[in-house]
Protein backbone atom coordinates (compact mmCIF):
# COMPACT_ATOMS: atom_id res chain seq x y z
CA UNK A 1 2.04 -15.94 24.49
CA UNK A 2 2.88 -19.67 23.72
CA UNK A 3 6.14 -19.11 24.41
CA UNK A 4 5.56 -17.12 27.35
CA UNK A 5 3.40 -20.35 29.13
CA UNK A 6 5.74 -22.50 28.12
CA UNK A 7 8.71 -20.42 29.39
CA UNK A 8 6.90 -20.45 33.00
CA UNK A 9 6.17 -23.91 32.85
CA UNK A 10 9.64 -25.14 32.41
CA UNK A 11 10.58 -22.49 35.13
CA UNK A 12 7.77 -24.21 37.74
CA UNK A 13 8.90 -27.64 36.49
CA UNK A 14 12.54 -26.78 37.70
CA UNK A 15 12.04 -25.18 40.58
CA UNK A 16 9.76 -28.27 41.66
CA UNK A 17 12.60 -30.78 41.33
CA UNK A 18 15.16 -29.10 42.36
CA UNK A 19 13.55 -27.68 45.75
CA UNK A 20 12.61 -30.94 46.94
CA UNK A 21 15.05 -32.02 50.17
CA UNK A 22 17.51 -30.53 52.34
CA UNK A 23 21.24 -30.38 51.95
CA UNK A 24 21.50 -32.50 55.20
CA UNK A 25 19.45 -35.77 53.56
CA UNK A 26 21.33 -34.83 50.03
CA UNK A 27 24.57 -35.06 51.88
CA UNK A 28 23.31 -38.20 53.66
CA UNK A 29 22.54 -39.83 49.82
CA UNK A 30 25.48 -38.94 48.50
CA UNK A 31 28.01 -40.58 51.23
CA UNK A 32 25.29 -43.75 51.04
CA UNK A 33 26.10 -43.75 47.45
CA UNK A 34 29.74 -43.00 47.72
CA UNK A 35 30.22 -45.36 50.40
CA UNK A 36 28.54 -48.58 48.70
CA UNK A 37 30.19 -48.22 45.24
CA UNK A 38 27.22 -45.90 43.94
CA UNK A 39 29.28 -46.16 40.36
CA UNK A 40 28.69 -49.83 39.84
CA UNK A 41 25.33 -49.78 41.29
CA UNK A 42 22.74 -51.75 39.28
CA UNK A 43 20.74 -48.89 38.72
CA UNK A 44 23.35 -45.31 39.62
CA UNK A 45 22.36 -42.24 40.48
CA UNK A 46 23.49 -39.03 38.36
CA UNK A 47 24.48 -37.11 41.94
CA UNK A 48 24.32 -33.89 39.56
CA UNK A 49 19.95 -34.54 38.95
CA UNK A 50 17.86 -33.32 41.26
CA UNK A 51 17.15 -35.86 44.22
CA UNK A 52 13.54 -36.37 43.06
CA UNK A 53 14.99 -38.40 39.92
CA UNK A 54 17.11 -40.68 41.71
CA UNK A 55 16.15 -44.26 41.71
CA UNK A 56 14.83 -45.56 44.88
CA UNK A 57 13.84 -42.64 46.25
CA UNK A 58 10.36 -40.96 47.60
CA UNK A 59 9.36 -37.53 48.02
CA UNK A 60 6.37 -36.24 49.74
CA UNK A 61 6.33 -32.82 50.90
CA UNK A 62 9.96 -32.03 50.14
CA UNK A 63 11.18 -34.57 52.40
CA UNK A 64 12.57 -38.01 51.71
CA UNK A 65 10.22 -40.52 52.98
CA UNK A 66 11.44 -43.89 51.45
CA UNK A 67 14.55 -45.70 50.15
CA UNK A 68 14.25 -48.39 48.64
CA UNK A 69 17.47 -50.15 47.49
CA UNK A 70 16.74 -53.85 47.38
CA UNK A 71 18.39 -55.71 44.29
CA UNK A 72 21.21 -52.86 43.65
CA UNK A 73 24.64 -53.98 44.19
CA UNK A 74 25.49 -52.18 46.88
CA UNK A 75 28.92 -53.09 48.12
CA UNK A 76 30.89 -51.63 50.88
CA UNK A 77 29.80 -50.19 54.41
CA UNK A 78 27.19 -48.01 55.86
CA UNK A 79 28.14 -44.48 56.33
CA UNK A 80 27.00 -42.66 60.13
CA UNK A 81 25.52 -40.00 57.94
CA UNK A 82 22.49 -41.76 57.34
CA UNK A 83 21.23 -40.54 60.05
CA UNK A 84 20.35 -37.52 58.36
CA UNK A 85 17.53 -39.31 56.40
CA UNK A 86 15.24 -38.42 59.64
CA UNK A 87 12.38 -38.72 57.80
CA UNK A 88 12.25 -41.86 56.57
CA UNK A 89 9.45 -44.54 57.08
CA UNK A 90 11.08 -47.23 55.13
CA UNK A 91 14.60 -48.27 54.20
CA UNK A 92 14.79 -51.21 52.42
CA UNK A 93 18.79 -52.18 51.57
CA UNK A 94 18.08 -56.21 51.22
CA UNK A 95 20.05 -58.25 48.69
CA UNK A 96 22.78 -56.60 48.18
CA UNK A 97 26.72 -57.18 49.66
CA UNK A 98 26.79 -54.21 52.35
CA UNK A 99 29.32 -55.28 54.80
CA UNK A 100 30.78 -53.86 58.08
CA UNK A 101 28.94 -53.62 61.48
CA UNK A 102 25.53 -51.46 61.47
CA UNK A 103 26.40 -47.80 62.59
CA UNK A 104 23.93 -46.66 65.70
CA UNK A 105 23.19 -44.11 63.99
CA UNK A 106 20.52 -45.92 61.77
CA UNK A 107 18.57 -46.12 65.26
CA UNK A 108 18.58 -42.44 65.15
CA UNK A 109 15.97 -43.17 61.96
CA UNK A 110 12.82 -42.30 64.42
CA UNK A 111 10.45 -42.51 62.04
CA UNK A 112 10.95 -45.48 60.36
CA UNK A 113 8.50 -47.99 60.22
CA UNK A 114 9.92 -50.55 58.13
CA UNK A 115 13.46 -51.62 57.81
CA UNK A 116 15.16 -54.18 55.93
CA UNK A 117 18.55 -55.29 56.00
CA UNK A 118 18.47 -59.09 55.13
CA UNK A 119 20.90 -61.24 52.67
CA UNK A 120 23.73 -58.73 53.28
CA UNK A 121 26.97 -59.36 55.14
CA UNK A 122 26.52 -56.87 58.24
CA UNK A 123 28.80 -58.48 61.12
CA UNK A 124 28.97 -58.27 64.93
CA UNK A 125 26.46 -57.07 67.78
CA UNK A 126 23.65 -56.01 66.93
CA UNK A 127 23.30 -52.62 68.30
CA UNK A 128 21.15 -52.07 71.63
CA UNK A 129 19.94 -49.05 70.78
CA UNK A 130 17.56 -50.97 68.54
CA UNK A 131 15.32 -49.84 71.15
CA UNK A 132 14.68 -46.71 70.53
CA UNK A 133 12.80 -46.87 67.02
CA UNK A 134 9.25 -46.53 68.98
CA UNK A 135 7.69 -46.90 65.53
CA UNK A 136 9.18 -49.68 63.60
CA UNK A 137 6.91 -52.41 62.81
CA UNK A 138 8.92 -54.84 60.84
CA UNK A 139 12.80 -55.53 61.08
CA UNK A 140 14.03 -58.11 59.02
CA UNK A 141 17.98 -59.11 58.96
CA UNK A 142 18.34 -62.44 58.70
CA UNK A 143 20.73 -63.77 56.50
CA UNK A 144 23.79 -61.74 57.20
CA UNK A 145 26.54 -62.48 60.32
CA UNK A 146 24.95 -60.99 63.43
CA UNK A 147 26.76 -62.32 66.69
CA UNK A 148 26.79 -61.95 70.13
CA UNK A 149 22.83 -62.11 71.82
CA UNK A 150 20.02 -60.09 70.97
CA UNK A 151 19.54 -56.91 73.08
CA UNK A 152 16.81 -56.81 75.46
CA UNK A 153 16.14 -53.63 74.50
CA UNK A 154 14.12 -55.48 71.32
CA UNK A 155 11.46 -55.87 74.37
CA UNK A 156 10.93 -52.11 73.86
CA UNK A 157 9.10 -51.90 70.23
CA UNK A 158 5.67 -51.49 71.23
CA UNK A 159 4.72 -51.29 67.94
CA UNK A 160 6.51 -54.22 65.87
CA UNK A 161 4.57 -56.93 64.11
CA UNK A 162 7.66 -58.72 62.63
CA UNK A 163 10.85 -59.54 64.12
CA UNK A 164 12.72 -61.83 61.98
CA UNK A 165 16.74 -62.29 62.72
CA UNK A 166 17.20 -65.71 61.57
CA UNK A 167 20.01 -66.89 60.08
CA UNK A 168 23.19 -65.12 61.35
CA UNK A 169 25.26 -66.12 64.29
CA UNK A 170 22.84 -64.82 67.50
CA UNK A 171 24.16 -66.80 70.60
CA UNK A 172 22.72 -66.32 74.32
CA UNK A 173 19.08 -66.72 75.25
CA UNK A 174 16.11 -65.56 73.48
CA UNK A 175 15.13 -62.42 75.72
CA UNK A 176 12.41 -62.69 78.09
CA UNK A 177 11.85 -58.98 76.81
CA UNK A 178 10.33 -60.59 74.08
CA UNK A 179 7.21 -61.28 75.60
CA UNK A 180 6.68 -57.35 75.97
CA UNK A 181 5.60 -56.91 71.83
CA UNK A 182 1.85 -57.15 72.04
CA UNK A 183 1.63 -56.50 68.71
CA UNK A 184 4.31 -59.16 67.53
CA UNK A 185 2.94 -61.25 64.68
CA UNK A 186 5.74 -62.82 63.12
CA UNK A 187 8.94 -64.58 65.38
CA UNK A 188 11.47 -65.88 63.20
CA UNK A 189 14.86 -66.91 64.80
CA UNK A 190 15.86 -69.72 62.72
CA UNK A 191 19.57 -71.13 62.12
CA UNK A 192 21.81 -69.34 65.01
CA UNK A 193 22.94 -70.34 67.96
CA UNK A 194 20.77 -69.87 71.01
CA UNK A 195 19.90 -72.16 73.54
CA UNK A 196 18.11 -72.29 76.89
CA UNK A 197 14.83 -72.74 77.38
CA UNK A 198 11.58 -71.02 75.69
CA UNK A 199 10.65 -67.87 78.05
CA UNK A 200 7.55 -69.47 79.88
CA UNK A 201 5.63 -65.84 79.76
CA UNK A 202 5.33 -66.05 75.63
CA UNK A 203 1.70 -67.20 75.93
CA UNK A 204 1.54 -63.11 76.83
CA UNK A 205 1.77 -62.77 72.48
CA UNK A 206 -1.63 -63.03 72.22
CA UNK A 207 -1.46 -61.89 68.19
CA UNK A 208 1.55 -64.07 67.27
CA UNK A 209 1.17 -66.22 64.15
CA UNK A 210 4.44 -67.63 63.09
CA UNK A 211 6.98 -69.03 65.94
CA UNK A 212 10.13 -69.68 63.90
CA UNK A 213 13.11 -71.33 66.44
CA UNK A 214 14.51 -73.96 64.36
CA UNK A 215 18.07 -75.52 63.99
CA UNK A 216 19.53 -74.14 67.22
CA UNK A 217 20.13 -75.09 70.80
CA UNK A 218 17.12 -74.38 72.59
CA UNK A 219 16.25 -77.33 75.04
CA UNK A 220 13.68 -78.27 77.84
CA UNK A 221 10.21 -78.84 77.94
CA UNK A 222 8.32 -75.85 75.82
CA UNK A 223 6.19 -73.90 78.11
CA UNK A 224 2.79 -74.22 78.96
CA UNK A 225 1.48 -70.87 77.63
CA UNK A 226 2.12 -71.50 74.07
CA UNK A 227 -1.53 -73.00 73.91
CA UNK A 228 -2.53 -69.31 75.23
CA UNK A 229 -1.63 -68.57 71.46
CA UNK A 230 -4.85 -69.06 69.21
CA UNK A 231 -3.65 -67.23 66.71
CA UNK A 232 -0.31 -69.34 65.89
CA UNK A 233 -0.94 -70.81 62.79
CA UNK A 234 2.96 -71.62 62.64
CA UNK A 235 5.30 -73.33 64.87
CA UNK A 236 8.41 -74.58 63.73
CA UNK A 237 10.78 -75.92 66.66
CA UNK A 238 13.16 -78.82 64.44
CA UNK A 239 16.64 -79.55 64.74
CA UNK A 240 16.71 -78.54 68.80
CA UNK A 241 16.63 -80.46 71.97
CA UNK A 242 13.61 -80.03 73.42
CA UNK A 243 11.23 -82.62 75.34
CA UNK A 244 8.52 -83.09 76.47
CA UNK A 245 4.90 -84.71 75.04
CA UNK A 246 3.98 -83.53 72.21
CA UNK A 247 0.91 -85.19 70.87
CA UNK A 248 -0.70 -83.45 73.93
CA UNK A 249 0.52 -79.63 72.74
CA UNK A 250 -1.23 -80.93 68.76
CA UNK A 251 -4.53 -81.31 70.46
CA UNK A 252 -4.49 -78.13 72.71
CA UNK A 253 -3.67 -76.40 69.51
CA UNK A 254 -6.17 -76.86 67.06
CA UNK A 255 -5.48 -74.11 64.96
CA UNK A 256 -1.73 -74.61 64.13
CA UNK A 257 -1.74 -75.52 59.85
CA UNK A 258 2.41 -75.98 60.34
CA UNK A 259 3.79 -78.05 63.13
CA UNK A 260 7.78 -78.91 62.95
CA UNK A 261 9.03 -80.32 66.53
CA UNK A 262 11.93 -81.96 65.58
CA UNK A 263 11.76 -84.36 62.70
CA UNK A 264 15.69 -85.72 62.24
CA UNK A 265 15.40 -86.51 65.52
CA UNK A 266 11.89 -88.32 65.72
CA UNK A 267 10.76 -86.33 69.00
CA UNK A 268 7.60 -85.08 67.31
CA UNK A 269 5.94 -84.73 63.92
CA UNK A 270 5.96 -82.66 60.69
CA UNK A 271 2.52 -81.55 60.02
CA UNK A 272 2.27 -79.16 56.61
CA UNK A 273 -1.40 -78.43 55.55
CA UNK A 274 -0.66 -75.28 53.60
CA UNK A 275 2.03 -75.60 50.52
CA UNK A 276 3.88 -72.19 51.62
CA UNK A 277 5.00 -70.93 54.78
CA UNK A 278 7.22 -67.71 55.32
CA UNK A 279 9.17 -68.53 57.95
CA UNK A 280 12.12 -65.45 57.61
C-alpha cells in the first residue's frame, strides 16, 4: 500500500510540474534564452525541466506571471517572441548586457505592471507604442543608449507611479503629455540631452515626489506651478541653464528635503537634509 501512495504521489508531483504553461510562453522562454546566450547565463536553465524549475520564473495558476532576470548575464538581443509571455506582471531584465533596439512587441505585454530594463545597452527610439501598457506602474531604463525624444504617447499611462529614463541619449523636449500621469510619483530624466523649457502645466502632478532633470539642456525660468507640488520632497535641476529667482521658489516650498538648482554654476543652492536620495 506504501508503495502504491507513493507511486501516486510521484505521478501527481509530475503531472504538477510539467502541466504548468503553454507551449506559446515555453516557446517564448526558450528563444529569450537562446537569444541572450542562455548557455553562459549566470544561473542557465535546463530547457529539458519543466518550466516551473527554471530560475527566474513564477507560476500561478499555470501561467507565467513573473520574470525576473536581473544580475544574469544576459548578452545578445531581445527576441519578438516575447510577446507570448501575455501574462506577465513583471519583467525585470536589469544589469545585464542585452543589446539591440527594444522589439514593439514587449508593448504587447498588457499586463505588465512593472518593467525593468536599466544598465543594459538597448539603442535607438524608444518605441511609441509605449502607450499602450494601460497598467504599467513603474518603467525604469535608464542607463542604456535611448535616442531620439520621448514619445508623447508616455502621456497615456494612467496608471504609472515611476518613470525613470535617465541616463541614455533622449534629445527633444520633455513632453507636455507628461503632465497627464496623475498618479506619477517618481520623474527621473537625468544625464541626456533635452532642452527647452519645463512644461508650465506640471503643477497638474499633484502626487509627484522626486523631479529628477539634471545635467541637460533645459533652460528658462521654471514654471510657476511647481509650488502646486506639496508632495515634492525632491528636486534636482543642476548642470542646466535655467533662471530665474530662486530663493523665492525655497520659501514657497517648504517641504522639499533635496534642492539641486545648479551648483557648478552658482545660480542656486544645494540643500541635502536626508543622506540618500534615489534619483534613477
Amino acid at each position: 500500500m506504501k508503495t502504491f501512495y507513493t507511486l501516486v504521489f510521484c505521478l501527481l508531483t509530475t503531472a504538477f510540474l510539467h502541466a504548468n504553461v503553454s507551449h506559446i510562453q515555453k516557446d517564448a522562454l526558450v528563444d529569450l534564452y537562446n537569444s541572450t546566450d542562455g548557455n553562459n547565463w549566470k544561473n542557465t536553465w535546463d530547457l529539458t525541466s519543466p518550466v516551473s524549475t527554471w530560475y527566474g520564473v513564477t507560476i500561478i495558476n499555470n501561467q507565467i506571471t513573473e520574470l525576473n532576470l536581473a544580475f544574469n548575464n544576459l548578452n545578445g538581443s531581445l527576441p519578438s517572441s516575447i510577446e507570448g509571455l501575455d501574462t506577465l506582471t513583471l519583467l525585470d531584465l536589469s544589469f545585464n548586457s542585452i543589446e539591440g533596439k527594444l522589439p514593439v512587441e514587449i508593448f504587447q505585454l498588457s499586463q505588465l505592471k512593472t518593467l525593468k530594463l536599466y544598465s543594459n545597452m538597448f539603442e535607438g527610439e524608444f518605441p511609441s507604442e509605449v502607450g499602450q501598457m494601460q497598467n504599467l506602474r513603474v518603467l525604469e531604463i535608464y542607463n542604456n543608449n535611448f535616442s531620439g525624444e520621448i514619445p508623447t504617447t508616455i502621456g497615456k499611462l494612467s496608471n504609472i507611479e515611476n518613470l525613470g529614463f535617465s541616463s541614455n541619449a533622449f534629445t527633444g523636449m520633455l513632453p507636455k503629455e507628461i503632465s497627464n500621469l496623475s498618479n506619477l510619483k517618481i520623474l527621473s530624466v537625468f544625464d541626456n540631452n533635452l532642452f527647452g523649457t519645463i512644461p508650465s502645466n506640471i503643477g497638474q502632478l499633484s502626487k509627484l515626489e522626486q523631479l529628477v532633470l539634471s545635467n541637460n539642456s533645459f533652460y528658462g525660468q521654471l514654471p510657476s506651478s511647481l509650488v502646486r507640488l506639496e508632495n515634492l520632497n525632491t528636486l534636482l535641476l543642476g548642470e542646466n541653464n535655467f533662471t530665474g529667482n530662486f530663493v523665492n521658489l525655497q520659501l514657497q516650498m517648504p517641504n522639499i528635503i533635496t534642492l539641486d538648482i545648479d551648483a557648478e554654476n552658482k545660480k542656486g543652492v544645494l540643500v541635502t537634509l536626508d543622506e540618500e536620495v534615489n534619483d534613477n
